[in-house]
C-alpha atoms as a PDB file:
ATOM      1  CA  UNK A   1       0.000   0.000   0.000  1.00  0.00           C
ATOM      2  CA  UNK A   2       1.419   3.653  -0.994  1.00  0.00           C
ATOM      3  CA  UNK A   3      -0.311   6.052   0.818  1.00  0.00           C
ATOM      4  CA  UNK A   4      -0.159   9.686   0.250  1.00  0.00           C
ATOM      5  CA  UNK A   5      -1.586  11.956   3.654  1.00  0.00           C
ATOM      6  CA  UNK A   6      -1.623  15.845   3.171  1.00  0.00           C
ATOM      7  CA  UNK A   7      -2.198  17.625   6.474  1.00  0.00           C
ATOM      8  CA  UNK A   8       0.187  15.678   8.646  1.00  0.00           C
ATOM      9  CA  UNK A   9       0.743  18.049  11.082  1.00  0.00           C
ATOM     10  CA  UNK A  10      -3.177  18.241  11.447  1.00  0.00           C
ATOM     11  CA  UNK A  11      -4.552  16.156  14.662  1.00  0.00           C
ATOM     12  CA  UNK A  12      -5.645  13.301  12.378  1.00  0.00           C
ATOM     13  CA  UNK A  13      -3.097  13.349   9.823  1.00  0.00           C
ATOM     14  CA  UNK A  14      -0.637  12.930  12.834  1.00  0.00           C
ATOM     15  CA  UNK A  15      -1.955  10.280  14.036  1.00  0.00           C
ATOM     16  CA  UNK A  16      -2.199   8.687  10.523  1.00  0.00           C
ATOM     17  CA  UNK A  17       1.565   8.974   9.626  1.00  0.00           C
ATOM     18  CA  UNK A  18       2.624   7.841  13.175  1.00  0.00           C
ATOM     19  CA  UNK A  19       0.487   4.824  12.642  1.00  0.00           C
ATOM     20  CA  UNK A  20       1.030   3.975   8.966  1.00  0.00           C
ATOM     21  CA  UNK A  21       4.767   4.415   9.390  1.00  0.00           C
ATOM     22  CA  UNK A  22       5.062   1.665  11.547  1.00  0.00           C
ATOM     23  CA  UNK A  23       3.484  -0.449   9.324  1.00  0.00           C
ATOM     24  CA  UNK A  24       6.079  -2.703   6.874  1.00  0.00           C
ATOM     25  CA  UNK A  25       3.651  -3.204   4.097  1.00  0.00           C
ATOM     26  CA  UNK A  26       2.985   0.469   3.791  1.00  0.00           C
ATOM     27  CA  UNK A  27       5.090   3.085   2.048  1.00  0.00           C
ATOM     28  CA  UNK A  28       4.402   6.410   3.519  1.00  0.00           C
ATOM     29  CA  UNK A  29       5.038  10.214   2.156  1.00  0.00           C
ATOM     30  CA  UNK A  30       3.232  12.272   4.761  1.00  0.00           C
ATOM     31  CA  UNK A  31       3.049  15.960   3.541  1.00  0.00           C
ATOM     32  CA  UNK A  32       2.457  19.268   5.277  1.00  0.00           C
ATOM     33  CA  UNK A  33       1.642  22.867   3.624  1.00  0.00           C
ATOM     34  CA  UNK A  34       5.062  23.720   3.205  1.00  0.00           C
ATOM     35  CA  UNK A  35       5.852  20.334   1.391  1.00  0.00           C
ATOM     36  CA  UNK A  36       2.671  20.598  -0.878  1.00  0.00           C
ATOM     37  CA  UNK A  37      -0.187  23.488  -1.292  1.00  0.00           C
ATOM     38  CA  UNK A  38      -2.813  21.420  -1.980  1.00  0.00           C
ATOM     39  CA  UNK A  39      -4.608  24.334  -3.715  1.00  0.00           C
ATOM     40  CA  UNK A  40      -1.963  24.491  -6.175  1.00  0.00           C
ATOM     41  CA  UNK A  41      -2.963  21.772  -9.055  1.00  0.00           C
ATOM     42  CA  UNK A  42       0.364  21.413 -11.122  1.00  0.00           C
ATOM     43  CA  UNK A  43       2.050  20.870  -7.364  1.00  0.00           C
ATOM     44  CA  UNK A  44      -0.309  18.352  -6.713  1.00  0.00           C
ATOM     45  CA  UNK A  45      -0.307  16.367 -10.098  1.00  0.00           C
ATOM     46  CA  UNK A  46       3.507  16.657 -10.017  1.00  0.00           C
ATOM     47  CA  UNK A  47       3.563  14.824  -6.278  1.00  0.00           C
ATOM     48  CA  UNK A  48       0.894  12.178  -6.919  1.00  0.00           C
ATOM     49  CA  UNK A  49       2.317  11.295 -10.342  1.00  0.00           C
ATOM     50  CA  UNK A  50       5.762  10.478  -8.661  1.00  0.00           C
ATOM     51  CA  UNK A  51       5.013   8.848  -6.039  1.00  0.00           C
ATOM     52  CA  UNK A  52       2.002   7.121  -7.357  1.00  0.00           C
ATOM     53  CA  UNK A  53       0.039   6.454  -4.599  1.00  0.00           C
ATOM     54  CA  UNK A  54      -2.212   3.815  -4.202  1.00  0.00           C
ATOM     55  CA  UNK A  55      -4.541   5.981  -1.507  1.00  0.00           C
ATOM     56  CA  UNK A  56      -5.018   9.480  -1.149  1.00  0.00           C
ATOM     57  CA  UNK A  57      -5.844  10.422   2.751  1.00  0.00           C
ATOM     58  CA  UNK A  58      -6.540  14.197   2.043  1.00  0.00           C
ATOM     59  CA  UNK A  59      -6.216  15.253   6.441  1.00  0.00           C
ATOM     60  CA  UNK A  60      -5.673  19.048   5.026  1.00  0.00           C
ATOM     61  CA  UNK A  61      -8.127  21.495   6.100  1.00  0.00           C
ATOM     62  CA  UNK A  62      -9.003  25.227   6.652  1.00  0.00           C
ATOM     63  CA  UNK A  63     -10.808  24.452  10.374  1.00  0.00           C
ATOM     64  CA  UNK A  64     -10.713  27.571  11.837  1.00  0.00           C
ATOM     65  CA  UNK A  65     -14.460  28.366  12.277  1.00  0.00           C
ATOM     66  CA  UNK A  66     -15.048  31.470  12.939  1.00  0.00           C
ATOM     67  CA  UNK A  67     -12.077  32.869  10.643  1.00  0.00           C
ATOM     68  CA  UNK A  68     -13.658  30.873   7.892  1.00  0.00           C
ATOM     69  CA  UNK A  69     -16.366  34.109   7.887  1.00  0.00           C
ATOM     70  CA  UNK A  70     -13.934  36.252   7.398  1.00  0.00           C
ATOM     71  CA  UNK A  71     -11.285  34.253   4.687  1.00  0.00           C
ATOM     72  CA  UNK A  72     -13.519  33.511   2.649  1.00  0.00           C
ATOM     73  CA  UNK A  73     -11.456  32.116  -0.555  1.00  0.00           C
ATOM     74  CA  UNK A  74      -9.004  30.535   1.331  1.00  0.00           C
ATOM     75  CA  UNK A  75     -11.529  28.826   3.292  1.00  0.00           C
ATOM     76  CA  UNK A  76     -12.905  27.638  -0.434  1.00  0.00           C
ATOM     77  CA  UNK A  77      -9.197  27.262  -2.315  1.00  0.00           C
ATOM     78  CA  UNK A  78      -8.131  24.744   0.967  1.00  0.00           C
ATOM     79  CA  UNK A  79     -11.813  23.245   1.560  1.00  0.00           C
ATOM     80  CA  UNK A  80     -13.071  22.834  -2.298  1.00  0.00           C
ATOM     81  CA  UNK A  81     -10.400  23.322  -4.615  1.00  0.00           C
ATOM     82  CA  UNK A  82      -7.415  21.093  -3.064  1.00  0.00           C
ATOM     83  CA  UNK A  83      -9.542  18.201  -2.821  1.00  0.00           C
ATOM     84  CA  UNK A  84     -10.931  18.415  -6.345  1.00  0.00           C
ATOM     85  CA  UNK A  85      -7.397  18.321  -7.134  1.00  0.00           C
ATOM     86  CA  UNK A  86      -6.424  15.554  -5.260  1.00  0.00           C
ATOM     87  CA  UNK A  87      -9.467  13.811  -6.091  1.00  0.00           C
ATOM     88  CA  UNK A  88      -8.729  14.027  -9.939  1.00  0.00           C
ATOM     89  CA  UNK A  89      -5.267  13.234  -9.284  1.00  0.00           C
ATOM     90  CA  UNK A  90      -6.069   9.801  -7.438  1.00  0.00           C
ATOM     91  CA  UNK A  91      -8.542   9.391 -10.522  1.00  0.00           C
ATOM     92  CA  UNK A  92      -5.775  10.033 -13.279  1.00  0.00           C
ATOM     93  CA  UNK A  93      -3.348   7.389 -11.710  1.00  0.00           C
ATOM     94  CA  UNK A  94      -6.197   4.657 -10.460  1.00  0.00           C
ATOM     95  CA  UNK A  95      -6.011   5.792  -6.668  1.00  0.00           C
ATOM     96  CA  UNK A  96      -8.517   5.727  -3.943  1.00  0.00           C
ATOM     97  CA  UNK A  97      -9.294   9.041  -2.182  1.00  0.00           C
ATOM     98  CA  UNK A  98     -10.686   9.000   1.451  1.00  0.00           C
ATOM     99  CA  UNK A  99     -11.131  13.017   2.529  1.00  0.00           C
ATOM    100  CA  UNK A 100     -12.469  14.197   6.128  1.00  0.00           C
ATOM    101  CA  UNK A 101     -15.216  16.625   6.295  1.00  0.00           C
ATOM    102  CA  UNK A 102     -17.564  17.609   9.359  1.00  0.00           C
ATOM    103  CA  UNK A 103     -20.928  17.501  10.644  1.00  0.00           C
ATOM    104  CA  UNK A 104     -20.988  21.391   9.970  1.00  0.00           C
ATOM    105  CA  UNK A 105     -22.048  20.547   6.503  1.00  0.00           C
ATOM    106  CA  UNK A 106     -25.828  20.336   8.363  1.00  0.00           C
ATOM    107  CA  UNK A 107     -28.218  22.422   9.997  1.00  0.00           C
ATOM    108  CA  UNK A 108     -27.875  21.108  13.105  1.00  0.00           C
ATOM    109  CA  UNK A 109     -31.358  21.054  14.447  1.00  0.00           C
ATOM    110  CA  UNK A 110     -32.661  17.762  13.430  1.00  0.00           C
ATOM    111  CA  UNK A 111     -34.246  15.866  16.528  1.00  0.00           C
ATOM    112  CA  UNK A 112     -31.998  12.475  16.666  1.00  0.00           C
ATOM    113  CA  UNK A 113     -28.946  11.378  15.159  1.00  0.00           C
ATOM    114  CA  UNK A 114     -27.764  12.928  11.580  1.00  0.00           C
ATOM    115  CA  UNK A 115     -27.696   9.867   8.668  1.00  0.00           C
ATOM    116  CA  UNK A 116     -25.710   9.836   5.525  1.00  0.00           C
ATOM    117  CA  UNK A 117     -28.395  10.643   3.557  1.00  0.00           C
ATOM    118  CA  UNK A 118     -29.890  13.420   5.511  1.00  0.00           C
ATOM    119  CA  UNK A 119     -30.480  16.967   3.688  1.00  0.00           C
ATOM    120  CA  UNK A 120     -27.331  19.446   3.767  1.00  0.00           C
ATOM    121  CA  UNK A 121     -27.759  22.838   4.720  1.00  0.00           C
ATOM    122  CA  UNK A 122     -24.798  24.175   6.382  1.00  0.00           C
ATOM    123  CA  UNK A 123     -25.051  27.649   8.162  1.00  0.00           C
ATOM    124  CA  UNK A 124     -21.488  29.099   7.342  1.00  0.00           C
ATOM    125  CA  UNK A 125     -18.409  29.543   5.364  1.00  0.00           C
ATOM    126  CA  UNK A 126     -16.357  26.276   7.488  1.00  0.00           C
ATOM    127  CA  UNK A 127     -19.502  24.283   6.546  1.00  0.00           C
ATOM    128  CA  UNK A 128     -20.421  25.878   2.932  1.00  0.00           C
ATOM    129  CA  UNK A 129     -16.768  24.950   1.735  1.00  0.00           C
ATOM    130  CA  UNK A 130     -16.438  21.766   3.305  1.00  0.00           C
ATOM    131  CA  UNK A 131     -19.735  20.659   1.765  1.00  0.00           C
ATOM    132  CA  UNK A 132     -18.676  22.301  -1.602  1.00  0.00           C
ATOM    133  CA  UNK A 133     -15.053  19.808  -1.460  1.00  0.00           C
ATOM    134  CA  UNK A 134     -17.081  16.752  -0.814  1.00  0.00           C
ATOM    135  CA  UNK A 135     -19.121  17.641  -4.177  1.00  0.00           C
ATOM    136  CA  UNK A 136     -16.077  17.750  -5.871  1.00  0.00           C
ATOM    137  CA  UNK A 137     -14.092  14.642  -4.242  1.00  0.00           C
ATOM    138  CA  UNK A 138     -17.366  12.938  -5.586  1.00  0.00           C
ATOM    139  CA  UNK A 139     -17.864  13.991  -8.782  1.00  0.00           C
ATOM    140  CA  UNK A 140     -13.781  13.863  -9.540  1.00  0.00           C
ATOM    141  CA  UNK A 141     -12.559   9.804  -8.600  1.00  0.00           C
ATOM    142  CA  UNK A 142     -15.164   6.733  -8.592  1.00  0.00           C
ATOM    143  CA  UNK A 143     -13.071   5.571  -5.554  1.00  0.00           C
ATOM    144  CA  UNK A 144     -13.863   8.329  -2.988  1.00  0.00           C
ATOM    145  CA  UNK A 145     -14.570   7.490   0.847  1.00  0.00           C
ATOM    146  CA  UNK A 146     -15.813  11.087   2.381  1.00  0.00           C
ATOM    147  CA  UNK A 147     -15.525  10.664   6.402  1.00  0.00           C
ATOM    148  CA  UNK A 148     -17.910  13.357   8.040  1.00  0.00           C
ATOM    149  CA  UNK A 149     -16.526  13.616  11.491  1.00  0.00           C
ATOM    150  CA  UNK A 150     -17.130  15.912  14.810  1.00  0.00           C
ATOM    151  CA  UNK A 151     -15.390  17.678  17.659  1.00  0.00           C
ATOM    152  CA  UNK A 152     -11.870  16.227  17.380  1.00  0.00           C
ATOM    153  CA  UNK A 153      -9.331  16.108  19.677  1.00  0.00           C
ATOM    154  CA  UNK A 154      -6.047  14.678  19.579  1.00  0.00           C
ATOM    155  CA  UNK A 155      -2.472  14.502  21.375  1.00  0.00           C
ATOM    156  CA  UNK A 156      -0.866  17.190  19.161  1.00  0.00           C
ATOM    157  CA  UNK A 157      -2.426  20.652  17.781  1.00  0.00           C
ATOM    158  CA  UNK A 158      -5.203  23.183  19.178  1.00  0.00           C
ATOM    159  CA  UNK A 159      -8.514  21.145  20.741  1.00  0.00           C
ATOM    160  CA  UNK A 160     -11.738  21.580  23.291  1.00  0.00           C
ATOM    161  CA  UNK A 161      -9.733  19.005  25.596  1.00  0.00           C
ATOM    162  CA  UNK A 162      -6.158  21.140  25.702  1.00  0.00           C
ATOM    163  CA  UNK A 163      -8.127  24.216  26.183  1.00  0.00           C
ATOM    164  CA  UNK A 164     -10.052  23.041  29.080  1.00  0.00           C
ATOM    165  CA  UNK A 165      -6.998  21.682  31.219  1.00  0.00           C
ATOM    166  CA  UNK A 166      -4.958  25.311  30.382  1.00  0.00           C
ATOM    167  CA  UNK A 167      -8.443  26.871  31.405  1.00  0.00           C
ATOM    168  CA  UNK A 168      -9.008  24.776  34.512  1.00  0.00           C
ATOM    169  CA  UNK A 169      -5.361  25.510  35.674  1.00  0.00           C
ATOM    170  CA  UNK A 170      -5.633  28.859  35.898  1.00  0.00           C
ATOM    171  CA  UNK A 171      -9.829  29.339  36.724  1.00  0.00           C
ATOM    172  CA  UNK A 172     -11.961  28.435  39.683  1.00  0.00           C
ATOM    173  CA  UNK A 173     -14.975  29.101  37.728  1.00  0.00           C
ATOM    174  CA  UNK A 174     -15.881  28.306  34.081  1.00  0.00           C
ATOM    175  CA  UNK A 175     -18.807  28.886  31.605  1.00  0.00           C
ATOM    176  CA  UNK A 176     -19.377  26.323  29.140  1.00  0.00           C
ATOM    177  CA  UNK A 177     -21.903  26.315  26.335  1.00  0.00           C
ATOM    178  CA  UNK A 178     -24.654  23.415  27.173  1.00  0.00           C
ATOM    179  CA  UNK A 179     -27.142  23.392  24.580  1.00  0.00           C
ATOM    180  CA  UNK A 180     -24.899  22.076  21.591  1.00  0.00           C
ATOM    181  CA  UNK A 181     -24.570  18.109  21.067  1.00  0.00           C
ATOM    182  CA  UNK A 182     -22.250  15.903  19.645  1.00  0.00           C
ATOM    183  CA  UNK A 183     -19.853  13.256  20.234  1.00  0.00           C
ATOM    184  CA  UNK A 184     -16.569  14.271  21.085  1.00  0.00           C
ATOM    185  CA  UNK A 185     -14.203  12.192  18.893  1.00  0.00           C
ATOM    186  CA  UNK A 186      -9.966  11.083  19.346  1.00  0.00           C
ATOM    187  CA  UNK A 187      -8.304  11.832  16.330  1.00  0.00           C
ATOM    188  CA  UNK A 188      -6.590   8.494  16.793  1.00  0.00           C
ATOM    189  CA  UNK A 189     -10.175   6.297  16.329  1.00  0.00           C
ATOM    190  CA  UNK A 190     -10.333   8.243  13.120  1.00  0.00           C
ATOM    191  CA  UNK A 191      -7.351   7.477  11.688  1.00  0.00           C
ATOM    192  CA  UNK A 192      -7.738   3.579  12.525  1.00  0.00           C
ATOM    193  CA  UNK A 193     -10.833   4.004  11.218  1.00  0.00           C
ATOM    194  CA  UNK A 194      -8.963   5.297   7.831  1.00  0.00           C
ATOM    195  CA  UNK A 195      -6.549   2.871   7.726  1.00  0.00           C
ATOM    196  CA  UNK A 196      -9.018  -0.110   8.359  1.00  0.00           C
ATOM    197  CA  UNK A 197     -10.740   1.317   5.555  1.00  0.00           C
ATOM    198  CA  UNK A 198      -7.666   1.769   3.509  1.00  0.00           C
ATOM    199  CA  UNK A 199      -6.883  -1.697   3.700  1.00  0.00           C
ATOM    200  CA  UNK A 200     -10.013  -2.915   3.015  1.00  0.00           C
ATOM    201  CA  UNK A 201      -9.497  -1.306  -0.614  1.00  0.00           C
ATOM    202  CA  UNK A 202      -5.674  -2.168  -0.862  1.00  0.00           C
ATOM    203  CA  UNK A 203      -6.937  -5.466  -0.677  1.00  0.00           C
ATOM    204  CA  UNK A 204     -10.249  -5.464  -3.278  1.00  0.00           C
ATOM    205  CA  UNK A 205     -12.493  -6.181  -1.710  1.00  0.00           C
ATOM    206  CA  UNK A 206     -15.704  -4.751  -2.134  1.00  0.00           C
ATOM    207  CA  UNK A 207     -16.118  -1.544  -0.967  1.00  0.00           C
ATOM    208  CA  UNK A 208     -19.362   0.947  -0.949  1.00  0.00           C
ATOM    209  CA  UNK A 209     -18.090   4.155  -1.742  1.00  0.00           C
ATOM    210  CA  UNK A 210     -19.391   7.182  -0.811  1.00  0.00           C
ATOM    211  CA  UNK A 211     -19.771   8.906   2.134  1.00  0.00           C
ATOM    212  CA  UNK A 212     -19.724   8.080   6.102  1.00  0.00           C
ATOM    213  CA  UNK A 213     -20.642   9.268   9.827  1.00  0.00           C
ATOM    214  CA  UNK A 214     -17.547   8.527  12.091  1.00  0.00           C
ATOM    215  CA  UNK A 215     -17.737   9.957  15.676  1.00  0.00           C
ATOM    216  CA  UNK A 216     -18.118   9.323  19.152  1.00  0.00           C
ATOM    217  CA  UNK A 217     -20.099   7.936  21.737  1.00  0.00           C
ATOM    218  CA  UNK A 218     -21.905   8.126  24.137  1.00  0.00           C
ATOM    219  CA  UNK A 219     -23.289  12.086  22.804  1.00  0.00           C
ATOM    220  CA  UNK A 220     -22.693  14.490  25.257  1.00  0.00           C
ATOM    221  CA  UNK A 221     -23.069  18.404  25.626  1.00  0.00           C
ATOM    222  CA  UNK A 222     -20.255  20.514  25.766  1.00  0.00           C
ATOM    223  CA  UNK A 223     -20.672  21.172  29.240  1.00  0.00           C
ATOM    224  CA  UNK A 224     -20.733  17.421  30.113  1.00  0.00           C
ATOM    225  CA  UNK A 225     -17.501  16.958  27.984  1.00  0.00           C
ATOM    226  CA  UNK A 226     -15.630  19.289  29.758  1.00  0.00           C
ATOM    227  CA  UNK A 227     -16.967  17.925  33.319  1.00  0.00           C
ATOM    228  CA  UNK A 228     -16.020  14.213  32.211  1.00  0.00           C
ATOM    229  CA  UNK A 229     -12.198  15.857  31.515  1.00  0.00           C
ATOM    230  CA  UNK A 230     -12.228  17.403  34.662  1.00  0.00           C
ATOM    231  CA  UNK A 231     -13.320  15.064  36.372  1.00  0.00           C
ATOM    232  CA  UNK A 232     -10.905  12.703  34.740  1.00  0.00           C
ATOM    233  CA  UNK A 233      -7.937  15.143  35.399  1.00  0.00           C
ATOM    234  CA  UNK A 234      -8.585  15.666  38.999  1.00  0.00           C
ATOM    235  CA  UNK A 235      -9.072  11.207  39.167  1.00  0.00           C
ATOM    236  CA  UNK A 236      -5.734  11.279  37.595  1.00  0.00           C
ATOM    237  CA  UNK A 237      -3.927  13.922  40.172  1.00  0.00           C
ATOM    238  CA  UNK A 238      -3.863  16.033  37.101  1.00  0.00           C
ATOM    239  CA  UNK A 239      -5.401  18.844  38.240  1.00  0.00           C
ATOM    240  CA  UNK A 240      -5.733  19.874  42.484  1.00  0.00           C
ATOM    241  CA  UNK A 241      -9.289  20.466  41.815  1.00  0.00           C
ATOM    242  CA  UNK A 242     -11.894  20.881  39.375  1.00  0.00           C
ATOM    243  CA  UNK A 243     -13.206  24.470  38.618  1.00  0.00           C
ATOM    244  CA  UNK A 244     -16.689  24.988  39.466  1.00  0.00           C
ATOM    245  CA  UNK A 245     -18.531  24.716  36.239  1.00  0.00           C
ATOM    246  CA  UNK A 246     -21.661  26.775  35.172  1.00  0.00           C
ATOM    247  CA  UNK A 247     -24.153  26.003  31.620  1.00  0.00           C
ATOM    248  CA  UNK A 248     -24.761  28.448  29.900  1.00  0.00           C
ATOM    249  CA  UNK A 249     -26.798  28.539  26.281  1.00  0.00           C
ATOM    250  CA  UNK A 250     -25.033  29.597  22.658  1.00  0.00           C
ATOM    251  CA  UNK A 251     -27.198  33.118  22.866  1.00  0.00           C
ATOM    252  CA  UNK A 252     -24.930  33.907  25.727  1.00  0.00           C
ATOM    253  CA  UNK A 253     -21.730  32.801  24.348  1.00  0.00           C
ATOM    254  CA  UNK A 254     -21.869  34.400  20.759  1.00  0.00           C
ATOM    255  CA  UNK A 255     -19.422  33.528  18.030  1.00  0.00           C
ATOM    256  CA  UNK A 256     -18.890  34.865  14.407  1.00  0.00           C
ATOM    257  CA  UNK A 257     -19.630  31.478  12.952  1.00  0.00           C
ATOM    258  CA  UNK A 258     -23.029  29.754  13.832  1.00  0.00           C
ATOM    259  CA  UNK A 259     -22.300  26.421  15.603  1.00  0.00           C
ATOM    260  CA  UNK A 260     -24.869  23.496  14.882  1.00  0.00           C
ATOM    261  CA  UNK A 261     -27.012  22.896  18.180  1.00  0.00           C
ATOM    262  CA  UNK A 262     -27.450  18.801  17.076  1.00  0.00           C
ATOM    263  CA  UNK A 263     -23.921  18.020  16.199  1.00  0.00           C
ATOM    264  CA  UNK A 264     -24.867  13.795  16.454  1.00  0.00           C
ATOM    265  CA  UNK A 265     -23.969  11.907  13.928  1.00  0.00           C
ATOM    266  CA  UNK A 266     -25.235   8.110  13.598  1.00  0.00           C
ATOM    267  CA  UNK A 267     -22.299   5.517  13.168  1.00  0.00           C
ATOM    268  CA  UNK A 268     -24.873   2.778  12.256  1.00  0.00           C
ATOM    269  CA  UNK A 269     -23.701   2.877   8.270  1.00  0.00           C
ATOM    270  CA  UNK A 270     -19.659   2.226   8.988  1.00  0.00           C
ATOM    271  CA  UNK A 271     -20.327  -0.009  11.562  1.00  0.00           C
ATOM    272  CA  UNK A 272     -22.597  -2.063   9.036  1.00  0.00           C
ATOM    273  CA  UNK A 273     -19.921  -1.928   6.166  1.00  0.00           C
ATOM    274  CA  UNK A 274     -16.527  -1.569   7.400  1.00  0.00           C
ATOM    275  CA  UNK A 275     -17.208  -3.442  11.278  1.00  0.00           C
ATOM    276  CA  UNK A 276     -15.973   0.320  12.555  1.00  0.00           C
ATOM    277  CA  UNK A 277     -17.453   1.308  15.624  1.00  0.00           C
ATOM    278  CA  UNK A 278     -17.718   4.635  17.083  1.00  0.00           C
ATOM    279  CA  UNK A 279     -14.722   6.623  18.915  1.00  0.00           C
ATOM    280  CA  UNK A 280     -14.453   5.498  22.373  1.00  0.00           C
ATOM    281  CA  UNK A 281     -14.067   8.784  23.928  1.00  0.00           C
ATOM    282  CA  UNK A 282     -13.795   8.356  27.529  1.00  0.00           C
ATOM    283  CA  UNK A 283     -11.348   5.774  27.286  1.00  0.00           C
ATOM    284  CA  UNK A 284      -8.765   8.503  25.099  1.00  0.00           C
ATOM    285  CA  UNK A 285      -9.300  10.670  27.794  1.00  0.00           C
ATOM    286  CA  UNK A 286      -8.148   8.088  30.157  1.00  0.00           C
ATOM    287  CA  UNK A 287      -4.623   9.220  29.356  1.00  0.00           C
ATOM    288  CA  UNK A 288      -5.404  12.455  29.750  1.00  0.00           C
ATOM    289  CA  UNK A 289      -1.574  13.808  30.731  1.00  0.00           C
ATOM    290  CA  UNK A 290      -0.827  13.680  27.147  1.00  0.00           C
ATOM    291  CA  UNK A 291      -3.081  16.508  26.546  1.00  0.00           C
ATOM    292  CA  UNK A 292      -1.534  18.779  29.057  1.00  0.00           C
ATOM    293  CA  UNK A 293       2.005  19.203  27.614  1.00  0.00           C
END
């Protein structure tokens, strides 16, 4: 298996080249922004046509929210264009593609779980552009997987975990926003989920392409995320104590960018395909030191 990952320096793509690296049957060329702009198309042809990969994992994103209203084309040249171009590079040398994209491509105010096939509507630029790249990833290589994923945290890079533990150090008192649901999911479930899929192509089988829900469980609010991390931290000695925590609703914590209230997404379709269940988030957060350095 040759396997191409832009966005390595990303939470997931991290996780994906410190996995796949160990692996003997893989060859690896893990890429950050410096080593390839992905919305520059004779850079990326020139890449994928010498190394020839056998999968494209496109990890590369614009994620920054709220900035997103404000950067408008570089939200679209990193979250539409550099996938179409990786997608019709993986097409042009027989490659699979399997791009990440987010539950902000919704509404967020359906009553249960979001399904593959539920209606898109997303409510900003983030979620506009991301929807907009998995258009193109589909209509530019046969062999796409598109993995819509949800409040990630990892080891490495900026998350909700990190910031709670350098907010709890230094706060007695915090207010977190409790009327917005999802499931919290480690960066490292998503790349094994990648991989597994990955290898499920390497080795032809039969694969249903198209897109998929990959996130965490048990859904939680905000609010009860960040009291299962502190609660964690202070279990762990992490933390003396934990800060006294207060809900509050989204109307009283505004942001540029709208944030989906119903962030749930079902994992019932992967799980039926691909045997992938959803992130176990509690149990990441079990080593919960890692997220404090």
């Amino acid at each position: 298996m040759r396997v191409l990952i832009t966005g390595c320096y990303g939470q997931v793509g991290f996780c994906l080249t410190e996995k796949l690296i160990k692996d003997e049957n893989t060859t690896v060329l893990s890429l950050d922004r410096d080593s390839l702009d992905i919305t520059n198309q004779t850079a990326v042809n020139a890449v994928v046509n010498k190394f020839k990969p056998t999968i494209i994992i496109n990890a590369a994103a614009h994620t920054a929210v709220d900035r997103a209203e404000e950067e408008v084309e570089l939200s679209y040249a990193i979250n539409r264009d550099g996938p179409k171009y990786l997608a019709q590079a993986a097409q042009d040398v027989g490659a699979a593609i399997l791009h990440i994209s987010t539950d902000y491509v919704f509404e967020g105010n359906k009553v249960g779980d979001y399904v593959e096939s539920d209606l898109t509507s997303p409510q900003g630029v983030y979620g506009e552009s991301k929807l907009a790249g998995e258009i193109e990833v589909g209509q530019a290589c046969g062999k796409h997987i598109i993995l819509r994923t949800a409040w990630v945290f990892a080891e490495n890079g900026n998350n909700f975990v990190k910031t709670m533990l350098r907010l709890g150090a230094t706060h007695d008192s915090l207010s977190i926003v409790g009327d917005q649901f999802g499931g919290p999911t480690y960066a490292g479930d998503i790349a094994n989920a990648l991989i597994q899929i990955a290898k499920r192509i390497e080795q032809g089988d039969f694969i249903e392409f198209g897109i998929y829900h990959f996130s965490g469980l048990p859904h939680v609010s905000w609010y009860e995320f960040a009291e299962t991390i502190f609660d964690t931290a202070v279990c762990q000695d992490l933390i003396p104590k934990k800060p006294s925590l207060h809900s509050i609703t989204t109307e009283q914590y505004p942001t540029l960018a709208k944030r989906p209230s119903n962030s749930r997404l079902s994992t019932e379709k992967i799980n039926n395909v691909f045997s992938i269940t959803a992130s176990d988030w509690k149990t990441a957060l079990n080593n919960i030191q890692v997220y404090a350095g």
